[in-house]
PDB file of N, CA and C in Angstrom:
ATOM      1  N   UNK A   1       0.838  -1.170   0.000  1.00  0.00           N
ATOM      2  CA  UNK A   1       0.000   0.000   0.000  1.00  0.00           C
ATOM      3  C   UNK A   1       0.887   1.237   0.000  1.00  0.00           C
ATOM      4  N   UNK A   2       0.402   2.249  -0.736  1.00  0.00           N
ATOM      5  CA  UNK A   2       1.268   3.516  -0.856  1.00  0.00           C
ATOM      6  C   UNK A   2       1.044   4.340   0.192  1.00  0.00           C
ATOM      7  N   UNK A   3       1.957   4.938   0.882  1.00  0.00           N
ATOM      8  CA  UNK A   3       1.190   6.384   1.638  1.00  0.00           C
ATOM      9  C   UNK A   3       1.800   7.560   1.154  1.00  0.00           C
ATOM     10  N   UNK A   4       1.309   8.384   1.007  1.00  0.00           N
ATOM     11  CA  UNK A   4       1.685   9.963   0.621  1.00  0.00           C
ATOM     12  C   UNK A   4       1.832  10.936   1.918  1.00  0.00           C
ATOM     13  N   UNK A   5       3.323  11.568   2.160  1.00  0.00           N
ATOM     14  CA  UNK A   5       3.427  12.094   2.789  1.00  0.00           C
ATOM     15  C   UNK A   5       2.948  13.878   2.738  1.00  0.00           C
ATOM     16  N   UNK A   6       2.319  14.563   3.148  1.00  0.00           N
ATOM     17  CA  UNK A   6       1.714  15.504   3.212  1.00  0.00           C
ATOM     18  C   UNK A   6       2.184  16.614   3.663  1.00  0.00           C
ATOM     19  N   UNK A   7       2.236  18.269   3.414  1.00  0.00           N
ATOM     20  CA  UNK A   7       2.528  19.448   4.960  1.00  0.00           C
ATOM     21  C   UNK A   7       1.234  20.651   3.840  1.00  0.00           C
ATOM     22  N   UNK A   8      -0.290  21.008   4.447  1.00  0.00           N
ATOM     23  CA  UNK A   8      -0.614  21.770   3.768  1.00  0.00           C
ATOM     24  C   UNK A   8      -1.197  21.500   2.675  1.00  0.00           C
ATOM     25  N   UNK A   9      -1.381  20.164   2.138  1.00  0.00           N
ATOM     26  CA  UNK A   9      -1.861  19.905   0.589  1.00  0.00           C
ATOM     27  C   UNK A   9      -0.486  19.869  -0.079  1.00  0.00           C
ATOM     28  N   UNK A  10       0.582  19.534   0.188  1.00  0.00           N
ATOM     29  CA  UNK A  10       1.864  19.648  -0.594  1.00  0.00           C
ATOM     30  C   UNK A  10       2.197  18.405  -0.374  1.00  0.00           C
ATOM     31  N   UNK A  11       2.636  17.616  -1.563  1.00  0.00           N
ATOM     32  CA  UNK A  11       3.140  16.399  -1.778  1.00  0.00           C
ATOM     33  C   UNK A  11       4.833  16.415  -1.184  1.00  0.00           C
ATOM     34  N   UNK A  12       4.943  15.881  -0.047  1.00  0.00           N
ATOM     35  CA  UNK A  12       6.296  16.167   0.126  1.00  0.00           C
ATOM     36  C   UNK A  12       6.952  14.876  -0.384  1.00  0.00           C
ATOM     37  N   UNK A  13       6.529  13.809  -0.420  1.00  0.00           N
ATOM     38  CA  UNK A  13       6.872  12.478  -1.071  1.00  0.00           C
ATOM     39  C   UNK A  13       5.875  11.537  -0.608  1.00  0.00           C
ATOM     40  N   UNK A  14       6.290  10.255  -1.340  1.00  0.00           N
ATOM     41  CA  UNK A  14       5.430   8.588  -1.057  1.00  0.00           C
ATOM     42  C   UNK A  14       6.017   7.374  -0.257  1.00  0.00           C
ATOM     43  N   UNK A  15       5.869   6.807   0.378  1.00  0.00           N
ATOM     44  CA  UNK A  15       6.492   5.915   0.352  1.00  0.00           C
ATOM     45  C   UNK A  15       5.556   4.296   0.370  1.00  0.00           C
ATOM     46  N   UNK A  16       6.006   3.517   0.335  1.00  0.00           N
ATOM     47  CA  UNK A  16       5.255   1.716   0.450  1.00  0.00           C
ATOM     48  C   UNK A  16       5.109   1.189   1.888  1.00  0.00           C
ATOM     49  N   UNK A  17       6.492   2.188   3.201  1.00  0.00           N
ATOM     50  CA  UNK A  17       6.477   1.561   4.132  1.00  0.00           C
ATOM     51  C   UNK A  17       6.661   0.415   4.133  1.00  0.00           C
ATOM     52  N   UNK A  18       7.564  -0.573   2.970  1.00  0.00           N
ATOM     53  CA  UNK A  18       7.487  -1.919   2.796  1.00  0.00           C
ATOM     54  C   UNK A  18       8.348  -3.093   4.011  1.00  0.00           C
ATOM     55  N   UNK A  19       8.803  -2.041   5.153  1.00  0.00           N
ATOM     56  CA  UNK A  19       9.511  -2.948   6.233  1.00  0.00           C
ATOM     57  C   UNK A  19       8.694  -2.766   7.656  1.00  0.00           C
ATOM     58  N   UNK A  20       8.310  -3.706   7.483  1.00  0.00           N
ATOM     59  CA  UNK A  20       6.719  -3.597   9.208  1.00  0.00           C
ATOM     60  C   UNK A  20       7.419  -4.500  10.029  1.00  0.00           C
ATOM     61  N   UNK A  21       7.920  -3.812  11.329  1.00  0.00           N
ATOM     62  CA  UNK A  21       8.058  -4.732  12.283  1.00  0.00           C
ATOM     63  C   UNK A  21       6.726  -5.712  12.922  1.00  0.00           C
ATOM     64  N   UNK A  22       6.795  -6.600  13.643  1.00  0.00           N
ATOM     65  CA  UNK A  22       5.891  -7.610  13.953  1.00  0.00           C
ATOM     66  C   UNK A  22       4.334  -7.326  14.413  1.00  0.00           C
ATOM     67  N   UNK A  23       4.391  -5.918  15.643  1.00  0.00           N
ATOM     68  CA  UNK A  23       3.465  -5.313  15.931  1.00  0.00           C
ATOM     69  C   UNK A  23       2.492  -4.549  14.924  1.00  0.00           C
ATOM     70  N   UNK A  24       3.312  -4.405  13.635  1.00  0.00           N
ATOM     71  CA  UNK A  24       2.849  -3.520  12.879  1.00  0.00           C
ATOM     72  C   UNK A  24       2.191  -1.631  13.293  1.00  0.00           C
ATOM     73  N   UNK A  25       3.279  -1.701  14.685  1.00  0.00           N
ATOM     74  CA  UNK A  25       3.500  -0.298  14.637  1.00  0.00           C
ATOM     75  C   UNK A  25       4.277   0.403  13.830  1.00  0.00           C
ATOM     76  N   UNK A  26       5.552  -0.178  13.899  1.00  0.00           N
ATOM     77  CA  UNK A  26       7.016   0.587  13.428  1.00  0.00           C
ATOM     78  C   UNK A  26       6.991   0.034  11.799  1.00  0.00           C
ATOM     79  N   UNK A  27       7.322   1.338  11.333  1.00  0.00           N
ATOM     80  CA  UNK A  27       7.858   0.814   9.551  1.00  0.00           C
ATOM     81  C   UNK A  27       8.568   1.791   9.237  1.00  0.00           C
ATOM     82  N   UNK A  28       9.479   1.320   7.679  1.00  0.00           N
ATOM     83  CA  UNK A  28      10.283   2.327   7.348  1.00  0.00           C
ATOM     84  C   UNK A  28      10.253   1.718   5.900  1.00  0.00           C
ATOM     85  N   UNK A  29      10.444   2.743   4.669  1.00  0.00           N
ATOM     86  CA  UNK A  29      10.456   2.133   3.387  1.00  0.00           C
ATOM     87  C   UNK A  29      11.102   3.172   2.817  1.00  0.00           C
ATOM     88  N   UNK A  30      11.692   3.145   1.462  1.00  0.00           N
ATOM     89  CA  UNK A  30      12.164   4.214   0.677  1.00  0.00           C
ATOM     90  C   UNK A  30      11.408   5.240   0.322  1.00  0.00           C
ATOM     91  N   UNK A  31      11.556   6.045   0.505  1.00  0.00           N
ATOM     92  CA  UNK A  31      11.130   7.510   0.834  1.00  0.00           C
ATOM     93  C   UNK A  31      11.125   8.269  -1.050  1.00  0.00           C
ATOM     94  N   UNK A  32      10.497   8.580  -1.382  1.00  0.00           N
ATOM     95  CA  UNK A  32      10.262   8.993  -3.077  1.00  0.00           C
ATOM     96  C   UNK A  32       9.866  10.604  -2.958  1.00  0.00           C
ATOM     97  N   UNK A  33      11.245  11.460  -2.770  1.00  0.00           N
ATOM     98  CA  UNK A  33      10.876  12.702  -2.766  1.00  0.00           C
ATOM     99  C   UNK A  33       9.530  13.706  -3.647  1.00  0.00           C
ATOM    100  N   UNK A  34       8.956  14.489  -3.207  1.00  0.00           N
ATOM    101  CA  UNK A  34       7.931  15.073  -4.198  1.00  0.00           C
ATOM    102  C   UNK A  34       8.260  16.338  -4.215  1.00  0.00           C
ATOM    103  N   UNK A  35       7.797  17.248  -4.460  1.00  0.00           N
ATOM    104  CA  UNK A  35       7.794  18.886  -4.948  1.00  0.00           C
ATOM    105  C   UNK A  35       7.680  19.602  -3.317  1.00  0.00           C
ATOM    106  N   UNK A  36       7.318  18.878  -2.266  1.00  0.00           N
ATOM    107  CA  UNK A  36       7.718  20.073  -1.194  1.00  0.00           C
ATOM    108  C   UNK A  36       8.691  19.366  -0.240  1.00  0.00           C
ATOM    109  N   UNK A  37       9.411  18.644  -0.852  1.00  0.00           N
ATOM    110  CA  UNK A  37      10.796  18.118   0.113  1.00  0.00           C
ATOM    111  C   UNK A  37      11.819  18.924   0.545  1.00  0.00           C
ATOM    112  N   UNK A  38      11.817  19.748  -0.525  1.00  0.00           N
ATOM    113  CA  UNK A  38      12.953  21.168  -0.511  1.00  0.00           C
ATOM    114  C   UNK A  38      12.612  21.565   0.696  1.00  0.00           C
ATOM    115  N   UNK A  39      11.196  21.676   0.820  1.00  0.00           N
ATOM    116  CA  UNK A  39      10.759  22.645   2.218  1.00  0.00           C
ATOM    117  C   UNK A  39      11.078  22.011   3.122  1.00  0.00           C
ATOM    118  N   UNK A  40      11.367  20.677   3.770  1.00  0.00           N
ATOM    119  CA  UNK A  40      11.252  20.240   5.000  1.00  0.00           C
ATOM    120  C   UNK A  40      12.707  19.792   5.100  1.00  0.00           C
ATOM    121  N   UNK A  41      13.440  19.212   4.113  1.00  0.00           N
ATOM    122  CA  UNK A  41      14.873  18.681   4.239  1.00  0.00           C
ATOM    123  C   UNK A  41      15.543  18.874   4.839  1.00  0.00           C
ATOM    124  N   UNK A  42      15.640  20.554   5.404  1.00  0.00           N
ATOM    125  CA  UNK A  42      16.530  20.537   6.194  1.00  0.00           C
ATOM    126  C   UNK A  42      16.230  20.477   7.637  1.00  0.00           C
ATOM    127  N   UNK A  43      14.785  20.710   7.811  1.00  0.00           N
ATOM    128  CA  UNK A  43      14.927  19.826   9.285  1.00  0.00           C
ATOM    129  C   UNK A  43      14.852  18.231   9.523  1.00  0.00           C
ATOM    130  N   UNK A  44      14.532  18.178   8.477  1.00  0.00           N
ATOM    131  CA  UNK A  44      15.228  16.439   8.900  1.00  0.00           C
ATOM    132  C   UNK A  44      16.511  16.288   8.709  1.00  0.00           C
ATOM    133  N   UNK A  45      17.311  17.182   8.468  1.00  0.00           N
ATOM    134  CA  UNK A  45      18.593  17.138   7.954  1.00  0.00           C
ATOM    135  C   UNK A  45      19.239  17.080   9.665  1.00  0.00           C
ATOM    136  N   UNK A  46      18.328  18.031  10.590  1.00  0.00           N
ATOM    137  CA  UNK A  46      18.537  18.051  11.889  1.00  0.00           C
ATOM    138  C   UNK A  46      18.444  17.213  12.864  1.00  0.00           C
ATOM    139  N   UNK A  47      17.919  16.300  12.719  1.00  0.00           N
ATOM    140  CA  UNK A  47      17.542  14.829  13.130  1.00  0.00           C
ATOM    141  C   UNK A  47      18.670  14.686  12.542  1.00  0.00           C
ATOM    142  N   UNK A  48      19.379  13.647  12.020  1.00  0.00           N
ATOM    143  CA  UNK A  48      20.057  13.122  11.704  1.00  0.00           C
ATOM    144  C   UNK A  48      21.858  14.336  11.677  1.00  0.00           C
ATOM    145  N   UNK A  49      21.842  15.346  12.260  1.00  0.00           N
ATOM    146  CA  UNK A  49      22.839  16.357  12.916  1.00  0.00           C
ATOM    147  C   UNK A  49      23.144  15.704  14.222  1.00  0.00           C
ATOM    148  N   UNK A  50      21.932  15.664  14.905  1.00  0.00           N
ATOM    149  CA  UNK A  50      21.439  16.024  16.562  1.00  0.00           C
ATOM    150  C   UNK A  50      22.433  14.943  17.567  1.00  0.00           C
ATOM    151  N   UNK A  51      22.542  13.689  16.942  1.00  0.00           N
ATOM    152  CA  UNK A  51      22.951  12.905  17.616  1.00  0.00           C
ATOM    153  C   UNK A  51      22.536  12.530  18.595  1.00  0.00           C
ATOM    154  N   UNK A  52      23.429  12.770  20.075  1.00  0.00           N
ATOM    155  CA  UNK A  52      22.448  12.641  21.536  1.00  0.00           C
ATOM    156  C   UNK A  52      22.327  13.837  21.804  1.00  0.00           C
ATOM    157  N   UNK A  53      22.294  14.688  21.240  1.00  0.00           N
ATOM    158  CA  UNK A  53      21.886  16.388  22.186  1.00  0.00           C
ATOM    159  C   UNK A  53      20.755  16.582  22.241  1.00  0.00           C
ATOM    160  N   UNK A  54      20.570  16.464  23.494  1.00  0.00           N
ATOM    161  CA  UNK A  54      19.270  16.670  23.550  1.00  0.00           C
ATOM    162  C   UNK A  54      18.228  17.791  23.283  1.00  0.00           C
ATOM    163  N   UNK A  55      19.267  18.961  23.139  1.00  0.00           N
ATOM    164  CA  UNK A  55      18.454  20.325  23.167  1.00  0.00           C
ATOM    165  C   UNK A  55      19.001  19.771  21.639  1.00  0.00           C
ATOM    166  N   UNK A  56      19.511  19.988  20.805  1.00  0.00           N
ATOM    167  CA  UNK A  56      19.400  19.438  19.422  1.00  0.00           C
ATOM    168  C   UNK A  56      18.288  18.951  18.945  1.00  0.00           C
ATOM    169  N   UNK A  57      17.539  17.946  19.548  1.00  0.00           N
ATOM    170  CA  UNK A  57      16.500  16.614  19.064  1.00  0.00           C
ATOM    171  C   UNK A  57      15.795  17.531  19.652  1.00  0.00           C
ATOM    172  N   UNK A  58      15.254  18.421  20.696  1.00  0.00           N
ATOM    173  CA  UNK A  58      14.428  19.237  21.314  1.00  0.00           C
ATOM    174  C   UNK A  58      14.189  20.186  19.814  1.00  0.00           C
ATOM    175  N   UNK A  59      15.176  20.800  19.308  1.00  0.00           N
ATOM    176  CA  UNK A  59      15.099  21.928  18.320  1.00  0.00           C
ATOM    177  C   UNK A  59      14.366  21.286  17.521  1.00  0.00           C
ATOM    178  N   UNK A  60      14.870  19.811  16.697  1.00  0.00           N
ATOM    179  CA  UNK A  60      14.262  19.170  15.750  1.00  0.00           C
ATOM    180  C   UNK A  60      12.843  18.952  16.109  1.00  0.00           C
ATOM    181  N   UNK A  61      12.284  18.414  16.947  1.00  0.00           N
ATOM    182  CA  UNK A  61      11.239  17.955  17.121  1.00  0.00           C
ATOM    183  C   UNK A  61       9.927  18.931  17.327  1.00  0.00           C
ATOM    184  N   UNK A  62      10.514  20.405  17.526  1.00  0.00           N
ATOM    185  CA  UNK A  62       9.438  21.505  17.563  1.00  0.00           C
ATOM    186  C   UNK A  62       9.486  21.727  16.352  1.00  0.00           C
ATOM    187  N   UNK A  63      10.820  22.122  15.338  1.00  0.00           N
ATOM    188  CA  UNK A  63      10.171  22.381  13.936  1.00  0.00           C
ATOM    189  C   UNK A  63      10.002  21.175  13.331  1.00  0.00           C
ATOM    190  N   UNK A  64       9.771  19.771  13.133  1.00  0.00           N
ATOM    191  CA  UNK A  64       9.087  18.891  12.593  1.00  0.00           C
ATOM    192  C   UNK A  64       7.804  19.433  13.062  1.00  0.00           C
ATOM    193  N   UNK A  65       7.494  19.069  13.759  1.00  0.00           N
ATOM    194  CA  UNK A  65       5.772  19.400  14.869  1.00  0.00           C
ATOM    195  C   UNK A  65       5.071  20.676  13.943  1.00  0.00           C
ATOM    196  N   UNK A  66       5.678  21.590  14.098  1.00  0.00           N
ATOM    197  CA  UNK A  66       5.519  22.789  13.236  1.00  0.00           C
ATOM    198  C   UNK A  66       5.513  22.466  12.009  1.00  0.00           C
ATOM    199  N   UNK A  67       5.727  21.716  11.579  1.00  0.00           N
ATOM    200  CA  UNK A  67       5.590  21.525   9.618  1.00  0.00           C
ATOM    201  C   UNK A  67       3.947  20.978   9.780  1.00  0.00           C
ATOM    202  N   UNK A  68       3.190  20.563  10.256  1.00  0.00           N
ATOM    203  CA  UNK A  68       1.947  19.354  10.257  1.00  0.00           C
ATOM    204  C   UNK A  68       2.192  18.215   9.044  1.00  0.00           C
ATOM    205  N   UNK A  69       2.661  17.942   9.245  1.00  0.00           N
ATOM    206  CA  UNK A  69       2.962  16.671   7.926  1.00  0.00           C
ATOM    207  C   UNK A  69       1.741  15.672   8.704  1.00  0.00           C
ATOM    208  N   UNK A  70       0.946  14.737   7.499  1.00  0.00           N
ATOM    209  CA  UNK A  70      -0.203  14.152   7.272  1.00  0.00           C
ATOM    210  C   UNK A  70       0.609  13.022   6.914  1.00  0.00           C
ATOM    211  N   UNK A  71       0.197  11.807   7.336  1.00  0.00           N
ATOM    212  CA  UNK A  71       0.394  10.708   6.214  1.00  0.00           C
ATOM    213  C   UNK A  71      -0.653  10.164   6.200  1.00  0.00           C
ATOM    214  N   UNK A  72      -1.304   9.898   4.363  1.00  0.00           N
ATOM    215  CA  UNK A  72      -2.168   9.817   3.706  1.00  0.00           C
ATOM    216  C   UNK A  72      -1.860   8.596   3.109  1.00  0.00           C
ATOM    217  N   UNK A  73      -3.197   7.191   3.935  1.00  0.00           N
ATOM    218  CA  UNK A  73      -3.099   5.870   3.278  1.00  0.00           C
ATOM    219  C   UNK A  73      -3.798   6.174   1.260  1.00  0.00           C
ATOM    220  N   UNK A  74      -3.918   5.274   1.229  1.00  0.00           N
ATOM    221  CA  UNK A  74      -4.377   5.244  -0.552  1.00  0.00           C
ATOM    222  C   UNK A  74      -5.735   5.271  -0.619  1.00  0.00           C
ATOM    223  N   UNK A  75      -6.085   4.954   0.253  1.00  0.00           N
ATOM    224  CA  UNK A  75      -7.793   4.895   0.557  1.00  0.00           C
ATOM    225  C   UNK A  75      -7.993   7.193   1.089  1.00  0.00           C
ATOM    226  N   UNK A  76      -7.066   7.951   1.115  1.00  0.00           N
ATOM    227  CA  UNK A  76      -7.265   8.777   1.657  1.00  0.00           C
ATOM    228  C   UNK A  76      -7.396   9.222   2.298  1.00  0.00           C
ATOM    229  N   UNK A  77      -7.265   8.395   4.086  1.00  0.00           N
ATOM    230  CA  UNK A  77      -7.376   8.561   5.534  1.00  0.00           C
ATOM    231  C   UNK A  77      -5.903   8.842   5.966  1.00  0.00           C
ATOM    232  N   UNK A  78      -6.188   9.705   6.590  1.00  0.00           N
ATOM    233  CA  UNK A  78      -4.786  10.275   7.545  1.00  0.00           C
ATOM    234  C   UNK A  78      -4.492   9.630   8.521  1.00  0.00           C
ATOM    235  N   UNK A  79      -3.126   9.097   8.806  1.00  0.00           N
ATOM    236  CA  UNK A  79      -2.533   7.685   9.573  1.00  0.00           C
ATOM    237  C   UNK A  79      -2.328   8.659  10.704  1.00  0.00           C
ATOM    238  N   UNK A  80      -2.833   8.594  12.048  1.00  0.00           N
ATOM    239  CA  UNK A  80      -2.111   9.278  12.925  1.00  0.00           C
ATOM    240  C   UNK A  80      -1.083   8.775  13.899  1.00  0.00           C
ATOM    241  N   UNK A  81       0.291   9.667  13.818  1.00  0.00           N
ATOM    242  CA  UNK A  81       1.289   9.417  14.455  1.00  0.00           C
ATOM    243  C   UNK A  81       1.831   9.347  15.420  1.00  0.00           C
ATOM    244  N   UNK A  82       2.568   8.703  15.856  1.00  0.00           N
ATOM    245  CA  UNK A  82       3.380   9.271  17.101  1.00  0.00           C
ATOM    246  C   UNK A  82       4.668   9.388  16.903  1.00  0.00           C
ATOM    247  N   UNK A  83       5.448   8.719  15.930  1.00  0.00           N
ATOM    248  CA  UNK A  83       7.013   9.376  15.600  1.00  0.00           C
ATOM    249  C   UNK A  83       6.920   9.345  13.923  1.00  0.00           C
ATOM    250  N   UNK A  84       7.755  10.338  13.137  1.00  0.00           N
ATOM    251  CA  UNK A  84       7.981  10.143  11.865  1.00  0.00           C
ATOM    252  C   UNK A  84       9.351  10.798  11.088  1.00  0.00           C
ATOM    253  N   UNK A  85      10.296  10.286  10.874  1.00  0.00           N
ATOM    254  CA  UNK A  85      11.615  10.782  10.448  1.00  0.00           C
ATOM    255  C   UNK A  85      11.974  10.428   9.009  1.00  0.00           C
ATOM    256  N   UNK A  86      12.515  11.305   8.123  1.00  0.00           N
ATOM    257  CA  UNK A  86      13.004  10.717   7.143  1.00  0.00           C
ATOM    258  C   UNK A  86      14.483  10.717   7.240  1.00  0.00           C
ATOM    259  N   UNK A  87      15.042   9.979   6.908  1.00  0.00           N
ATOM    260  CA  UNK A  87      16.728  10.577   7.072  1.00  0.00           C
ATOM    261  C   UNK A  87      17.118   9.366   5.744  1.00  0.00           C
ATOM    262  N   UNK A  88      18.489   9.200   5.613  1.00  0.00           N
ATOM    263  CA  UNK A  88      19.459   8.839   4.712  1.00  0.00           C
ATOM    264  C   UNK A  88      19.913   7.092   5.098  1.00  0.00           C
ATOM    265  N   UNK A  89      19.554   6.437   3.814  1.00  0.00           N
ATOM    266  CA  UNK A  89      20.276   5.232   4.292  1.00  0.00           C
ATOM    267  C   UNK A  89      21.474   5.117   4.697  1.00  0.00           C
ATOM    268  N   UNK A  90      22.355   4.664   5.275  1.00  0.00           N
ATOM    269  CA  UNK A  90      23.404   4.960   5.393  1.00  0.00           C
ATOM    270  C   UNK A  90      24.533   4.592   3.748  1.00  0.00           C
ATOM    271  N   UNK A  91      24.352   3.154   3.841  1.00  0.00           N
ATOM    272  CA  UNK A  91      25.240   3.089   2.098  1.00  0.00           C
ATOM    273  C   UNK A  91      24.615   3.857   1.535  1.00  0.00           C
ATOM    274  N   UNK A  92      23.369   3.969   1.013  1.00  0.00           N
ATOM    275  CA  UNK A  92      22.873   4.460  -0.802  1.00  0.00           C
ATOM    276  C   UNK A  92      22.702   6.153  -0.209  1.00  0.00           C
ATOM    277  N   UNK A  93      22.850   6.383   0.788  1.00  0.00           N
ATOM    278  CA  UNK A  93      21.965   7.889   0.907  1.00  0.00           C
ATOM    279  C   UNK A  93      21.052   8.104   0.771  1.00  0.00           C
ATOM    280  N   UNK A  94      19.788   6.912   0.144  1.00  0.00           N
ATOM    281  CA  UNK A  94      18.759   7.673  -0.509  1.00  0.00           C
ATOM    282  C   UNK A  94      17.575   7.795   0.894  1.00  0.00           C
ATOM    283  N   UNK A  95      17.035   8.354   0.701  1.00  0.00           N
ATOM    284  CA  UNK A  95      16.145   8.568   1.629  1.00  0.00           C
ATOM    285  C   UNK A  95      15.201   7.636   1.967  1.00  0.00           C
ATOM    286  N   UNK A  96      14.768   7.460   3.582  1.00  0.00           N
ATOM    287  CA  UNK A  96      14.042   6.712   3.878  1.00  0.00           C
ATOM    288  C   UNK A  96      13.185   6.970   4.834  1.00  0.00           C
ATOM    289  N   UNK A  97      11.911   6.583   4.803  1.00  0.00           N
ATOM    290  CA  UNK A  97      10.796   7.209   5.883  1.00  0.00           C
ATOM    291  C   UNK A  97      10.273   6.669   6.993  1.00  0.00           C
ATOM    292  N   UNK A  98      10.716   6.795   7.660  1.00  0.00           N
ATOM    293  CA  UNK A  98      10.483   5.942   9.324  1.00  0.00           C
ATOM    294  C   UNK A  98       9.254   6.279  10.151  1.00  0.00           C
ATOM    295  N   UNK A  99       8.086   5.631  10.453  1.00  0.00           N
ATOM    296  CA  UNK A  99       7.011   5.976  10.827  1.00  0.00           C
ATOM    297  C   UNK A  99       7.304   5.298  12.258  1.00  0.00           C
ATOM    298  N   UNK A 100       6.280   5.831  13.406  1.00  0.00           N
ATOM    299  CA  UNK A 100       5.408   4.926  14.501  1.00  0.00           C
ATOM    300  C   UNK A 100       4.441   4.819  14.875  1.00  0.00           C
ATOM    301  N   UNK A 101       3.124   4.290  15.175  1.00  0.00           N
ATOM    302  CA  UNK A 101       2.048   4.735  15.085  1.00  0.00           C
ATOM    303  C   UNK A 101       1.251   3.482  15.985  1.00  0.00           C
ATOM    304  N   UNK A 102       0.001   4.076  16.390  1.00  0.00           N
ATOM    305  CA  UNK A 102      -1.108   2.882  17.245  1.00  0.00           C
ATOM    306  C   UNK A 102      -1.991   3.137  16.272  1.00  0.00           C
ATOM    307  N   UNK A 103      -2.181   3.669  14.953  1.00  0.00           N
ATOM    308  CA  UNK A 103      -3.598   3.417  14.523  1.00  0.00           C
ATOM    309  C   UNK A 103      -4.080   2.667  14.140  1.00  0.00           C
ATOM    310  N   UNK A 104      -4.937   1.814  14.399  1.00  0.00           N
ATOM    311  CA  UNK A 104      -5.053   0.559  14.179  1.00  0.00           C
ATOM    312  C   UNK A 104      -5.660   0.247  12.504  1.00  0.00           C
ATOM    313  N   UNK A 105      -5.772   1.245  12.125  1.00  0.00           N
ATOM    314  CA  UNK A 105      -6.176   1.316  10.439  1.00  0.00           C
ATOM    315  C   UNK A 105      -4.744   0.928   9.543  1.00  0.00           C
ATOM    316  N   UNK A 106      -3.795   1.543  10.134  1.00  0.00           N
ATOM    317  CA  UNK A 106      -2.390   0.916  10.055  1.00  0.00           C
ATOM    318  C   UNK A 106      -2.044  -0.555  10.161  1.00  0.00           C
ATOM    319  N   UNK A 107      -2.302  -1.303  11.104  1.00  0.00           N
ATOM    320  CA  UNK A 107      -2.106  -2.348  11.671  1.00  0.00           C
ATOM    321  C   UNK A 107      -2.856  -3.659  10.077  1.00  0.00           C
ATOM    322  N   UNK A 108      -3.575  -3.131  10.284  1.00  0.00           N
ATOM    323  CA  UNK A 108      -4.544  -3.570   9.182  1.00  0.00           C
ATOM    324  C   UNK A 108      -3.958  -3.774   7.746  1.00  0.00           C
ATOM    325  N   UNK A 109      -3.186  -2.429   7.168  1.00  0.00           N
ATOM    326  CA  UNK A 109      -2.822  -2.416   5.959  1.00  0.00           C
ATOM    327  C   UNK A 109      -1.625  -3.320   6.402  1.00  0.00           C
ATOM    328  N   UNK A 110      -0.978  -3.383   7.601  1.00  0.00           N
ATOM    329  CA  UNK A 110       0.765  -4.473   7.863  1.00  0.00           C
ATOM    330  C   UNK A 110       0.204  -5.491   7.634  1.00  0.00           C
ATOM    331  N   UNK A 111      -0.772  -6.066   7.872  1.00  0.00           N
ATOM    332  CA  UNK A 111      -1.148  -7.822   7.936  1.00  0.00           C
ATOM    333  C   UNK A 111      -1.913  -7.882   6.533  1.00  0.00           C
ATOM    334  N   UNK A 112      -1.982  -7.276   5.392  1.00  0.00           N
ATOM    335  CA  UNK A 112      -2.703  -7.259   4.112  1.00  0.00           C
ATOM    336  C   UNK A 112      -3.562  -7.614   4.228  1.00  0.00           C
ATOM    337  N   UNK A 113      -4.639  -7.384   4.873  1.00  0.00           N
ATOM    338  CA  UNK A 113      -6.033  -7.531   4.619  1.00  0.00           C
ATOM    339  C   UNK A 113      -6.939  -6.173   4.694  1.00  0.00           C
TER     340      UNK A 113
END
């Protein structure tokens, strides 16, 4: 299943989420930049700066919060979150989108039915 990542009606990218841990809370899949990635990149660029500082990950996590990013299943329902990062594979660089979530509409699309 696709989800479209959102800030505003702006396509910031897609991803498949195609790696579901067991609970089918946690996933992460290749991340497919869209037309408002420019806008957010560099605070995720900050996440992946921050390391253990905590006032670092403090900075990051108010301007993520401040963007409202949506993630939008294919059916058109908004997945609600509790963590969401994109950052860099480590070999390829390419980007990847790390979700966490209890919604159980989620849970649903992990077990394909």
């Amino acid at each position: 299943m696709s989800f479209t990542l959102k800030m505003s009606g702006v396509i910031v990218g897609r991803s498949e989420l195609e790696n579901r841990d067991a609970t089918g809370s946690r996933a992460t899949g290749v991340f497919r930049p869209g037309l408002g990635y420019d806008l957010v990149q560099p605070i995720f660029d900050l996440y992946e700066s921050a390391g253990d500082s905590a006032e670092a990950l403090s900075r990051y996590r108010k301007s993520r919060d401040a963007l409202h990013l949506e993630l939008i299943d294919s059916s058109g329902n908004a997945v609600a979150l509790r963590e969401l990062h994109i950052r860099r594979h480590a070999s390829s660089g390419a980007p990847v989108l790390e979700v966490e979530t209890d919604d159980p509409v989620f849970r649903i699309h992990s077990s394909g039915t």
